[in-house]
C-alpha atoms as a PDB file:
ATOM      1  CA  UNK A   1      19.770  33.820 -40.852  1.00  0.00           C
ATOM      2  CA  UNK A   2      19.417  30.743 -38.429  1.00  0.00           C
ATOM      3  CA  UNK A   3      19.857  32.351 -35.096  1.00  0.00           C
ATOM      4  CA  UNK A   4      22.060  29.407 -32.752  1.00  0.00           C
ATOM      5  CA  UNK A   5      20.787  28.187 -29.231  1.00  0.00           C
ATOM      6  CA  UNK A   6      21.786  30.795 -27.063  1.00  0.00           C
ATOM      7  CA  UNK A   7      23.242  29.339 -23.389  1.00  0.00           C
ATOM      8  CA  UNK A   8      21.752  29.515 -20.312  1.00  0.00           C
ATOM      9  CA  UNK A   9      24.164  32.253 -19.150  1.00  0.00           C
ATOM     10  CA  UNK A  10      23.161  33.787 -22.173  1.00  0.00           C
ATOM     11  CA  UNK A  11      19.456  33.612 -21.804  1.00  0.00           C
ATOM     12  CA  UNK A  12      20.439  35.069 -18.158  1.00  0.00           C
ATOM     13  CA  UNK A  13      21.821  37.630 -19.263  1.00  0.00           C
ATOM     14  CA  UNK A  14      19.276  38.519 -22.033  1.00  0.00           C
ATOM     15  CA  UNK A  15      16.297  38.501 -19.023  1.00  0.00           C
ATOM     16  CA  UNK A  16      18.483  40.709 -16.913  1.00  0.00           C
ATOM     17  CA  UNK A  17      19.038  43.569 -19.158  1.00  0.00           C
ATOM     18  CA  UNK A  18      15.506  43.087 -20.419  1.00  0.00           C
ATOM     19  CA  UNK A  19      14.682  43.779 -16.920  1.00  0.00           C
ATOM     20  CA  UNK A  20      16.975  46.829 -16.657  1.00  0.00           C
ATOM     21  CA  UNK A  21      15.788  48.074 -19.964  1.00  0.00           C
ATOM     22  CA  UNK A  22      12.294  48.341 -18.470  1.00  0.00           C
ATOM     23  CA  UNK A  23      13.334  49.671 -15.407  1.00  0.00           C
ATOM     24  CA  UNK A  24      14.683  52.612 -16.994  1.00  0.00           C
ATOM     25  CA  UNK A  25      11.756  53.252 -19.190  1.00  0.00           C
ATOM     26  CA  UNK A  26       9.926  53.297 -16.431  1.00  0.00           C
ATOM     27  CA  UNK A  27      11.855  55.721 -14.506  1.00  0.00           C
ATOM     28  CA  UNK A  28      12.750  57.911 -16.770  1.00  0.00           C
ATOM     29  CA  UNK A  29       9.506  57.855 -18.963  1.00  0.00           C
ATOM     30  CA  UNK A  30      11.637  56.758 -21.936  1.00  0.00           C
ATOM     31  CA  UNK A  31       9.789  56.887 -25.370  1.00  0.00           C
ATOM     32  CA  UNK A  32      12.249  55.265 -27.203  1.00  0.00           C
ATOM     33  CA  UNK A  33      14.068  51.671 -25.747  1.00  0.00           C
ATOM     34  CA  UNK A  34      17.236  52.341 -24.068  1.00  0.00           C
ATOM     35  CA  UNK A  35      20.032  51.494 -26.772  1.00  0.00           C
ATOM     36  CA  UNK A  36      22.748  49.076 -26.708  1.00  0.00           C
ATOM     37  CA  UNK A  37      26.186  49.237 -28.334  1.00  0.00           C
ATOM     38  CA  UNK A  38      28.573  46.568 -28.054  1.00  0.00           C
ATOM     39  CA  UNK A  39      32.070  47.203 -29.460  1.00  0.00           C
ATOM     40  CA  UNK A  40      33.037  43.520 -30.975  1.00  0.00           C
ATOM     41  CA  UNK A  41      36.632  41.830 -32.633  1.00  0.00           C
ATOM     42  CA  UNK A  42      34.324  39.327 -34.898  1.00  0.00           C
ATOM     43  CA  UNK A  43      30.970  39.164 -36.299  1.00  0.00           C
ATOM     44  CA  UNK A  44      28.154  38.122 -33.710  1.00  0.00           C
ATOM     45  CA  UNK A  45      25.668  34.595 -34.448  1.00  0.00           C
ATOM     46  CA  UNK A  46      22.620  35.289 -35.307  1.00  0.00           C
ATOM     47  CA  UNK A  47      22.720  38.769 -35.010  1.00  0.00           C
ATOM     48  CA  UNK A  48      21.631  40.031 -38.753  1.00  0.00           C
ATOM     49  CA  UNK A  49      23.541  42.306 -40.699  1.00  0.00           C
ATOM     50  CA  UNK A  50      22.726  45.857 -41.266  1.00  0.00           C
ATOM     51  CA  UNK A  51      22.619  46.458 -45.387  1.00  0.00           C
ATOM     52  CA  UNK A  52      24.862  49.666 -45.101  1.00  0.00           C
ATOM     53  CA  UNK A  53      23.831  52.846 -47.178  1.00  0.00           C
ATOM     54  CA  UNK A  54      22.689  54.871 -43.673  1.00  0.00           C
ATOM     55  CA  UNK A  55      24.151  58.954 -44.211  1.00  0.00           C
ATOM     56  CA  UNK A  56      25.417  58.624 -40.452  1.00  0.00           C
ATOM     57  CA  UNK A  57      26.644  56.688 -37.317  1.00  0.00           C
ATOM     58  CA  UNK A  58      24.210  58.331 -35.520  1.00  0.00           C
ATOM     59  CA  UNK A  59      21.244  56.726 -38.035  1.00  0.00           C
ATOM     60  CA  UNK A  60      23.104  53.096 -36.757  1.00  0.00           C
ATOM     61  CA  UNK A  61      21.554  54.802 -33.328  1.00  0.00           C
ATOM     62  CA  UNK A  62      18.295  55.167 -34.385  1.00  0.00           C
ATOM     63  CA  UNK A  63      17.935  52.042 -36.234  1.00  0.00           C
ATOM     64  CA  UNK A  64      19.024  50.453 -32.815  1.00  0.00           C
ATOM     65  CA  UNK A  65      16.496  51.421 -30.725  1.00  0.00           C
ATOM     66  CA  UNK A  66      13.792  49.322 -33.167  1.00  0.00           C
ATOM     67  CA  UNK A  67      15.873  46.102 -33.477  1.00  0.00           C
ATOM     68  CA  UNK A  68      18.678  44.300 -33.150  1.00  0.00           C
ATOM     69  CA  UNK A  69      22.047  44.153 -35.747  1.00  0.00           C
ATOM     70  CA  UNK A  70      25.522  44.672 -36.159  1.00  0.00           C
ATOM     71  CA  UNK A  71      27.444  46.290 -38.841  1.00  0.00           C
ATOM     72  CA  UNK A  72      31.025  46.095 -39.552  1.00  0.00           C
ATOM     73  CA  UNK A  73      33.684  48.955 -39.386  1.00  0.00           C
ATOM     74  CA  UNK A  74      33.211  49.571 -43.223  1.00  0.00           C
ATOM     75  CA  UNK A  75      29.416  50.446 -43.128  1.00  0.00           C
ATOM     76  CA  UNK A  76      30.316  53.443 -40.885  1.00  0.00           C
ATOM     77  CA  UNK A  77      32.707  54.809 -43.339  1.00  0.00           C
ATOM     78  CA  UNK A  78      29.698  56.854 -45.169  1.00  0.00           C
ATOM     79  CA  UNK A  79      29.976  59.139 -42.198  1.00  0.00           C
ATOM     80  CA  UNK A  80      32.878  60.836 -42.300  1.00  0.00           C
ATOM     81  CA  UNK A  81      32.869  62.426 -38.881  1.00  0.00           C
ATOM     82  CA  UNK A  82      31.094  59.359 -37.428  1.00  0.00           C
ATOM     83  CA  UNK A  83      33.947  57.359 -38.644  1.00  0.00           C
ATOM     84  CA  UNK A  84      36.460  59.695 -37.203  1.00  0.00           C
ATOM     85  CA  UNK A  85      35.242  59.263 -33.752  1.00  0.00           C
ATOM     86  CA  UNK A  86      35.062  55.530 -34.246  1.00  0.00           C
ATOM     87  CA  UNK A  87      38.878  55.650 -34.343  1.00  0.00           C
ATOM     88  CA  UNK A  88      38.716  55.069 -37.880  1.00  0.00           C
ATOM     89  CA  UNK A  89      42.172  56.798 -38.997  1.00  0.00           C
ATOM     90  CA  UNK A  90      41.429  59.888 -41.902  1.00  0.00           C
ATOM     91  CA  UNK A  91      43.392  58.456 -44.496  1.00  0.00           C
ATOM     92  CA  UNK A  92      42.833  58.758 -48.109  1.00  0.00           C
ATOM     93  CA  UNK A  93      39.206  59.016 -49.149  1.00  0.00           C
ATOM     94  CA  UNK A  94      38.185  59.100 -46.389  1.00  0.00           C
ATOM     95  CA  UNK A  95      40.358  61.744 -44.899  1.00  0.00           C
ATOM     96  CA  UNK A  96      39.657  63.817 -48.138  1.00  0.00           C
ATOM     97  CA  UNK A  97      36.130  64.053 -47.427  1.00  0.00           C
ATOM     98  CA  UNK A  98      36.806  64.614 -43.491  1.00  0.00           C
ATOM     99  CA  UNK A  99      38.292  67.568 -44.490  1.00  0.00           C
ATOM    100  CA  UNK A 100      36.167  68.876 -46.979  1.00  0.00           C
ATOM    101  CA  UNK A 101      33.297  68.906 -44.165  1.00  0.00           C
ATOM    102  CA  UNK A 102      35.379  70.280 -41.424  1.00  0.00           C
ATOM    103  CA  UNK A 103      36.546  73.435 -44.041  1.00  0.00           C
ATOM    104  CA  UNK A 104      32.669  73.879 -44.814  1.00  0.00           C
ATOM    105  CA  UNK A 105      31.839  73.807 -40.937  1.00  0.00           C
ATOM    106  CA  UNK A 106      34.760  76.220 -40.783  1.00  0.00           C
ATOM    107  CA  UNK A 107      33.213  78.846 -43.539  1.00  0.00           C
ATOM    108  CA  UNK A 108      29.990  78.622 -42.240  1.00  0.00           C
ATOM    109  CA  UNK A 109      31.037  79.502 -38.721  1.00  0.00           C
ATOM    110  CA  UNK A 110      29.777  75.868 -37.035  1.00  0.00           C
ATOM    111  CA  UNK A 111      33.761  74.691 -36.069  1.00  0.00           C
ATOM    112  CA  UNK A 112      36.070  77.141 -35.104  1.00  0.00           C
ATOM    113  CA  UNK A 113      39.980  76.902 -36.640  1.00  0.00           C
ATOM    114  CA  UNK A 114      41.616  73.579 -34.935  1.00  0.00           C
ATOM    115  CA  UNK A 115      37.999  72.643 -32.919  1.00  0.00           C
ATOM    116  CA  UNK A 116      38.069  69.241 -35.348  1.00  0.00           C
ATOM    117  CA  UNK A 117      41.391  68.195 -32.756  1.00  0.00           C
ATOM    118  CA  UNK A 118      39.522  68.677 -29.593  1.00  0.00           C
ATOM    119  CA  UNK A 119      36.609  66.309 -30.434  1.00  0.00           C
ATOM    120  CA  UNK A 120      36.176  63.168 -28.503  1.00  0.00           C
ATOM    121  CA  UNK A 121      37.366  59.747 -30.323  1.00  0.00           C
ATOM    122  CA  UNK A 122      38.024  55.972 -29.865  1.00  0.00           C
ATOM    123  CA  UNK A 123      41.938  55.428 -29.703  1.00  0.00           C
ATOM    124  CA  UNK A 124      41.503  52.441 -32.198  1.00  0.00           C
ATOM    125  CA  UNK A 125      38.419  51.852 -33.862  1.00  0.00           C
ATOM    126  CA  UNK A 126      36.490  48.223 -33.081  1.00  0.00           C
ATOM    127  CA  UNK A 127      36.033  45.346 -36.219  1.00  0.00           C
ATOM    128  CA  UNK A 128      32.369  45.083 -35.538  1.00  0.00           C
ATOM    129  CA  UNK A 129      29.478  47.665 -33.775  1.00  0.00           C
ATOM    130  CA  UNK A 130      26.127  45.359 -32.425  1.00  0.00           C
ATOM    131  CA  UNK A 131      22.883  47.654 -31.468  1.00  0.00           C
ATOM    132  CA  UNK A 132      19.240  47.017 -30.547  1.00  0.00           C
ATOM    133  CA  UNK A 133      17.033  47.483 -27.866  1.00  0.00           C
ATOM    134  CA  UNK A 134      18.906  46.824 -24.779  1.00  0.00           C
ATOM    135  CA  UNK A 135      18.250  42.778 -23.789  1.00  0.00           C
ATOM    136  CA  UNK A 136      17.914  41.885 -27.311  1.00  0.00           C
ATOM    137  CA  UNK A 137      21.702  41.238 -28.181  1.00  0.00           C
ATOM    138  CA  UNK A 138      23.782  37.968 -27.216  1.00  0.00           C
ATOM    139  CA  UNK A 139      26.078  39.999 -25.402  1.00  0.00           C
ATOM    140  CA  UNK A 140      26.850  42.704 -22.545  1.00  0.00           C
ATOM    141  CA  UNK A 141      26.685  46.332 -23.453  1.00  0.00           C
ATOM    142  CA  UNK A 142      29.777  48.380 -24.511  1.00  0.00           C
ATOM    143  CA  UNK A 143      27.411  51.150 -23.504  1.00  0.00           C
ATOM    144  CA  UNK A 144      23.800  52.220 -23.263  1.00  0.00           C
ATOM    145  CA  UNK A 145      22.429  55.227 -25.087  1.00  0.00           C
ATOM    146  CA  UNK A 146      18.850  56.998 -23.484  1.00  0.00           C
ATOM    147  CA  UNK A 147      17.232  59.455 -25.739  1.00  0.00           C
ATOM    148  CA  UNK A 148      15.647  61.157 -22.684  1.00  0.00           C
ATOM    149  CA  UNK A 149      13.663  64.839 -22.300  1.00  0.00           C
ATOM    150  CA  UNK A 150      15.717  67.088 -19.901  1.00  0.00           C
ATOM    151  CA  UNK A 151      13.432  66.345 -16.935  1.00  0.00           C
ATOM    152  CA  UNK A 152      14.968  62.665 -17.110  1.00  0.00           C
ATOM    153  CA  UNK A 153      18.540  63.661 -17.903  1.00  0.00           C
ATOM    154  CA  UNK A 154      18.262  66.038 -14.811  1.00  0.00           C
ATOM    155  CA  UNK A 155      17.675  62.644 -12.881  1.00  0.00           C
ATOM    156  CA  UNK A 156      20.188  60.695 -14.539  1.00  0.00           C
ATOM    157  CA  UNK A 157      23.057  63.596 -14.337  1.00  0.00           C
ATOM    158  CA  UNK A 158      21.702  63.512 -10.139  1.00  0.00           C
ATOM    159  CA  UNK A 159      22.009  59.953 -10.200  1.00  0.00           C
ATOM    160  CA  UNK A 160      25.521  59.843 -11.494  1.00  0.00           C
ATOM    161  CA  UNK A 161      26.717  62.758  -9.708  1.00  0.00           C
ATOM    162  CA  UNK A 162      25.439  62.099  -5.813  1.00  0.00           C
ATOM    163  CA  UNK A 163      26.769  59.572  -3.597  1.00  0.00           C
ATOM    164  CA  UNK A 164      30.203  58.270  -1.752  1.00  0.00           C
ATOM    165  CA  UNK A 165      31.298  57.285  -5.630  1.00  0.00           C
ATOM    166  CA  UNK A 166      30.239  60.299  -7.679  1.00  0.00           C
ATOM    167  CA  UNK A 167      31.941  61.757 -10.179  1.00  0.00           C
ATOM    168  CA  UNK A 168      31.178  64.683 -12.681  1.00  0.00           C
ATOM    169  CA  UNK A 169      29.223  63.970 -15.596  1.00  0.00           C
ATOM    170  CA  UNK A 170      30.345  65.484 -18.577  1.00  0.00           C
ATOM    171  CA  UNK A 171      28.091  67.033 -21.290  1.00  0.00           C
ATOM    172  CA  UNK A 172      29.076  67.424 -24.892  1.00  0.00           C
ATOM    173  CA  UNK A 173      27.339  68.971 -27.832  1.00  0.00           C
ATOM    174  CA  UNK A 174      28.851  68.406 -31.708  1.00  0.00           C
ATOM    175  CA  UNK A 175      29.320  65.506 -32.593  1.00  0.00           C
ATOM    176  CA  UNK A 176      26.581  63.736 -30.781  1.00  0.00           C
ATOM    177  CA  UNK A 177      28.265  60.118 -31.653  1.00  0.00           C
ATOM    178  CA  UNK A 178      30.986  62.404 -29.561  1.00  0.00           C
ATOM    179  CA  UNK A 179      29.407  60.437 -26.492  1.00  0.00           C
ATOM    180  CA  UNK A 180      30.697  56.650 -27.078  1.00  0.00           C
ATOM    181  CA  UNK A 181      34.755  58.089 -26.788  1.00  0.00           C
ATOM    182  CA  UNK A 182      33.645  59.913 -23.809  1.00  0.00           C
ATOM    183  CA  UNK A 183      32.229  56.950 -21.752  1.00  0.00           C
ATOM    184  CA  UNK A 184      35.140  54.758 -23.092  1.00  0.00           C
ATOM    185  CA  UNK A 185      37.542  57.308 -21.821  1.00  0.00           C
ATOM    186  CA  UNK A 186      36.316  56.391 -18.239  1.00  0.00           C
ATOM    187  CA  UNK A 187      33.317  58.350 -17.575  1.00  0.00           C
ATOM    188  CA  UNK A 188      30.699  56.119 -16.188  1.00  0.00           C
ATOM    189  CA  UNK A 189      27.876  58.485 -17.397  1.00  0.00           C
ATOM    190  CA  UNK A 190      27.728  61.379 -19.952  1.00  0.00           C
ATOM    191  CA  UNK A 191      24.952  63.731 -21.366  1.00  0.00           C
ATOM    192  CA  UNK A 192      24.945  65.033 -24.910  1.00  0.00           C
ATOM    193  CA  UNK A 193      23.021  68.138 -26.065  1.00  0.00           C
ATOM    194  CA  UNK A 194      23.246  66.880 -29.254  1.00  0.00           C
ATOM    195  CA  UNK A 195      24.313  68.008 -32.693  1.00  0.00           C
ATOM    196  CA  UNK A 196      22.246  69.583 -35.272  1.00  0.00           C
ATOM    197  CA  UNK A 197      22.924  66.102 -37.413  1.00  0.00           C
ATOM    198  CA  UNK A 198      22.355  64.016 -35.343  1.00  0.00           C
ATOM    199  CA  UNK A 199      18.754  65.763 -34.866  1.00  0.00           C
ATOM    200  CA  UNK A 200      18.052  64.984 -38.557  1.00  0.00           C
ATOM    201  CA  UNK A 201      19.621  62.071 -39.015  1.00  0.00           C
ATOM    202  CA  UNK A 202      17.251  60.292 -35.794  1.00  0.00           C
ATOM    203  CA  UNK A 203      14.540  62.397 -35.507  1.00  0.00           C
ATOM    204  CA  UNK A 204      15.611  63.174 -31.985  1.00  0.00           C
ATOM    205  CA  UNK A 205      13.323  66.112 -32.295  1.00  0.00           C
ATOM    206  CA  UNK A 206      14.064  69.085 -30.023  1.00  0.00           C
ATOM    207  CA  UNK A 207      12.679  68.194 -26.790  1.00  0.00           C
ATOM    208  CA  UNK A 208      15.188  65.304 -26.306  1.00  0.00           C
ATOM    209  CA  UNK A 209      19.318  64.903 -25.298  1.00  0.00           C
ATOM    210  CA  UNK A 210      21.239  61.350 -25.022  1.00  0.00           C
ATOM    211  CA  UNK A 211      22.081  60.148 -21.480  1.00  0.00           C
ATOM    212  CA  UNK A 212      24.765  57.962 -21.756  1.00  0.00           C
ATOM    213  CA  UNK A 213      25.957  55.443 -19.224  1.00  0.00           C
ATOM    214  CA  UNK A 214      29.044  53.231 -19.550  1.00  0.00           C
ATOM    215  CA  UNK A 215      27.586  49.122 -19.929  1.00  0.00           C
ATOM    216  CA  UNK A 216      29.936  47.951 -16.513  1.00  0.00           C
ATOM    217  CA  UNK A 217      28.546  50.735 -14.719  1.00  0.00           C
ATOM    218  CA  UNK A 218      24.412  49.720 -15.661  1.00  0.00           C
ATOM    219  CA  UNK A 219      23.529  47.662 -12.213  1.00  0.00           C
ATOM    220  CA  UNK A 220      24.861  50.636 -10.185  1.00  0.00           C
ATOM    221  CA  UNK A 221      23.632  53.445 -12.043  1.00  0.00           C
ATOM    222  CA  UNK A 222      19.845  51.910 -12.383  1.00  0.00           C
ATOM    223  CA  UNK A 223      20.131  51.092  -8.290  1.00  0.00           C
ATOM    224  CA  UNK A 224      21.099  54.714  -7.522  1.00  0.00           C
ATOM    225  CA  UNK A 225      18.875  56.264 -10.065  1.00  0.00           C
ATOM    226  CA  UNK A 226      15.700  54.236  -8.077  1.00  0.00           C
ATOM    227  CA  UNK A 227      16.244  56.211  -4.891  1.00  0.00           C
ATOM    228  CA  UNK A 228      17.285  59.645  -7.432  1.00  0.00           C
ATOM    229  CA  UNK A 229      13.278  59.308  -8.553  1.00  0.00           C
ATOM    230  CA  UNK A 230      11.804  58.274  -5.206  1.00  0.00           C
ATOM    231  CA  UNK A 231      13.850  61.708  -3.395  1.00  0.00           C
ATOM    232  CA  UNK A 232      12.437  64.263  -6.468  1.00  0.00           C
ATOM    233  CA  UNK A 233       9.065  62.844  -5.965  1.00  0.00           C
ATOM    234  CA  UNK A 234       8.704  63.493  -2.364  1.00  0.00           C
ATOM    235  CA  UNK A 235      10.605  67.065  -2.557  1.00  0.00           C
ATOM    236  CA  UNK A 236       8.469  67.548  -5.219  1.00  0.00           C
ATOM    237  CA  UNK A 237       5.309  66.964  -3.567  1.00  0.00           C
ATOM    238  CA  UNK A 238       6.408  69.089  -0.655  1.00  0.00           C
ATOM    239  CA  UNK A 239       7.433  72.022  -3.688  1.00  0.00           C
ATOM    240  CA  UNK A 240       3.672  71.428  -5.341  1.00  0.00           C
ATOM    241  CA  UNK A 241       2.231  72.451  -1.553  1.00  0.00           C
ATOM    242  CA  UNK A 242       4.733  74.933  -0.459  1.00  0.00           C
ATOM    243  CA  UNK A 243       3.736  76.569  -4.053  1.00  0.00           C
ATOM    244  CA  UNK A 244      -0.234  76.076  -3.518  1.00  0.00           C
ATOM    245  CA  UNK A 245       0.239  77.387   0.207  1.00  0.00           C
ATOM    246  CA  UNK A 246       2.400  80.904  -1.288  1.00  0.00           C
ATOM    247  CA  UNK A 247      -0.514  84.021  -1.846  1.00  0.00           C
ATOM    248  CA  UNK A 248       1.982  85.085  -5.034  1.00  0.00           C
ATOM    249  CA  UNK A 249       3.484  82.132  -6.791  1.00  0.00           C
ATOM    250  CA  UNK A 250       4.455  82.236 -10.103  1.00  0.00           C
ATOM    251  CA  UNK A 251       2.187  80.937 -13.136  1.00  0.00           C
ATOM    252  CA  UNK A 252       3.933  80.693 -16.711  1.00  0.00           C
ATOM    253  CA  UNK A 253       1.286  82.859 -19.107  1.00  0.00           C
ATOM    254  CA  UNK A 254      -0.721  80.552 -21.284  1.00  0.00           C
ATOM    255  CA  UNK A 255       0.768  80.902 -24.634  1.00  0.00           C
ATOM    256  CA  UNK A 256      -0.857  81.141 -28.178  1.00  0.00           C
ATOM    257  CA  UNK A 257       0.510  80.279 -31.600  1.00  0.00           C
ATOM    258  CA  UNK A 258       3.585  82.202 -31.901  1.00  0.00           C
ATOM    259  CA  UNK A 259       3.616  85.250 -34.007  1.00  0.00           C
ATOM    260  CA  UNK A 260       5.733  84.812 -37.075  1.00  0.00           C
ATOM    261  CA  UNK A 261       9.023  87.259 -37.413  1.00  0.00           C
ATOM    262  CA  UNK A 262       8.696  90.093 -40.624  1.00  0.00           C
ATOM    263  CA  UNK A 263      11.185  89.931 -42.594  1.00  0.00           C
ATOM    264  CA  UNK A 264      13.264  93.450 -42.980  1.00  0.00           C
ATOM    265  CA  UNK A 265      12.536  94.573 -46.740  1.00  0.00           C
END
């Protein structure tokens, strides 16, 4: 695909998040890019297409973080909960296969009775979903996604929840994808535990959790997140003495491999 001559405003833009983006790999100690989404009515120029055939939204996530694409509304379908949060109404097919998940979650104990109601979702769904590295798309972010260790999510959850303007910052588990509904509902930024899925599905691995932070609220979140690192790195200097200084502090034992369970016979 011929990619068109971006604007100046454009190119702008494009420097600016770049900028960001490494700002908060640098902070944070990010391993993976900071991820954009960007909800969109029509298809984007010269953003390529994603072929479709991914197992779940949350793989669109993954994919993101390496480069730039958009897919439509009808390449999320294959995910039937991922479409559900989308806003995508569960109607026919795919409603039938909504529910046959949810009733499995049910029998194996992973959803309780009526929990499928209470998750987070989009009102109506968007036409189009762009993601890449943040700074590599030809528009603003919807929101950015950070798949962070919980050393950098403590900082971002500080960041977001100190100051004249803070406000709570609400953590979800199940669905991960959970997390886009819950920054378009008006939180400016929202940790995810994750979901057992959504572990497979990206490799997240188990020493990471999404930070999510709503795309308007970027420049102010980055600027208080800045003096959030500079205020844990003096305390903890002072912490690393006062600890050094104590005659009994407290050393975590080394530990060797781990000793596998027995099964009961």
């Amino acid at each position: 695909m011929k990619c068109a001559e971006r604007s100046p405003v454009v190119e702008r833009m494009d420097e600016d998040l770049r900028a960001t983006a490494e700002r908060l790999t640098r902070l944070l100690e990010l391993d993976r890019p900071p991820l954009q989404v960007s909800y969109l009515e029509e298809p984007p120029t010269g953003v390529p297409e994603h072929p479709g055939g991914v197992p779940s939204v949350c793989t669109f996530f993954a994919f993101g973080t390496e480069r730039p694409f958009y897919a439509p509304l009808a390449r999320h379908t294959d995910c039937e909960v991922g479409a559900f949060v989308l806003g995508v109404p569960p109607e026919g097919e795919l409603g039938s296969r909504l529910m046959s998940t949810v009733g499995r979650m049910q029998a194996e104990g992973y959803l309780a009775a009526g929990e499928e109601a209470r998750i987070p979702r989009n009102p109506t769904p968007p036409k189009f979903v762009a993601y890449g590295p943040l700074g590599t798309l030809p528009m603003p972010p919807t929101d950015v996604l950070l798949f962070a260790r919980p050393a950098a999510a403590m900082l971002a959850a500080e960041a977001a929840s100190g100051g004249a303007d803070a406000r709570p910052v609400p953590m979800n588990g199940r669905p991960m994808c959970a997390i886009v509904p819950i920054l378009r509902q008006g939180s400016p930024v929202a940790l995810s535990l994750g979901c057992v899925g959504s572990r497979i599905y990206t490799d997240l691995g188990p020493e990471r959790m999404v930070v999510g932070i709503r795309g308007d609220h970027l420049g102010r979140f980055v600027a208080k997140l800045e003096q959030v690192v500079r205020a844990n790195e003096a305390i903890g200097r002072a912490d690393r003495e006062r600890k050094a200084a104590s005659s009994h502090p407290y050393r975590a034992p080394r530990r060797r491999g781990r000793t596998p369970r027995r099964r009961a016979s």
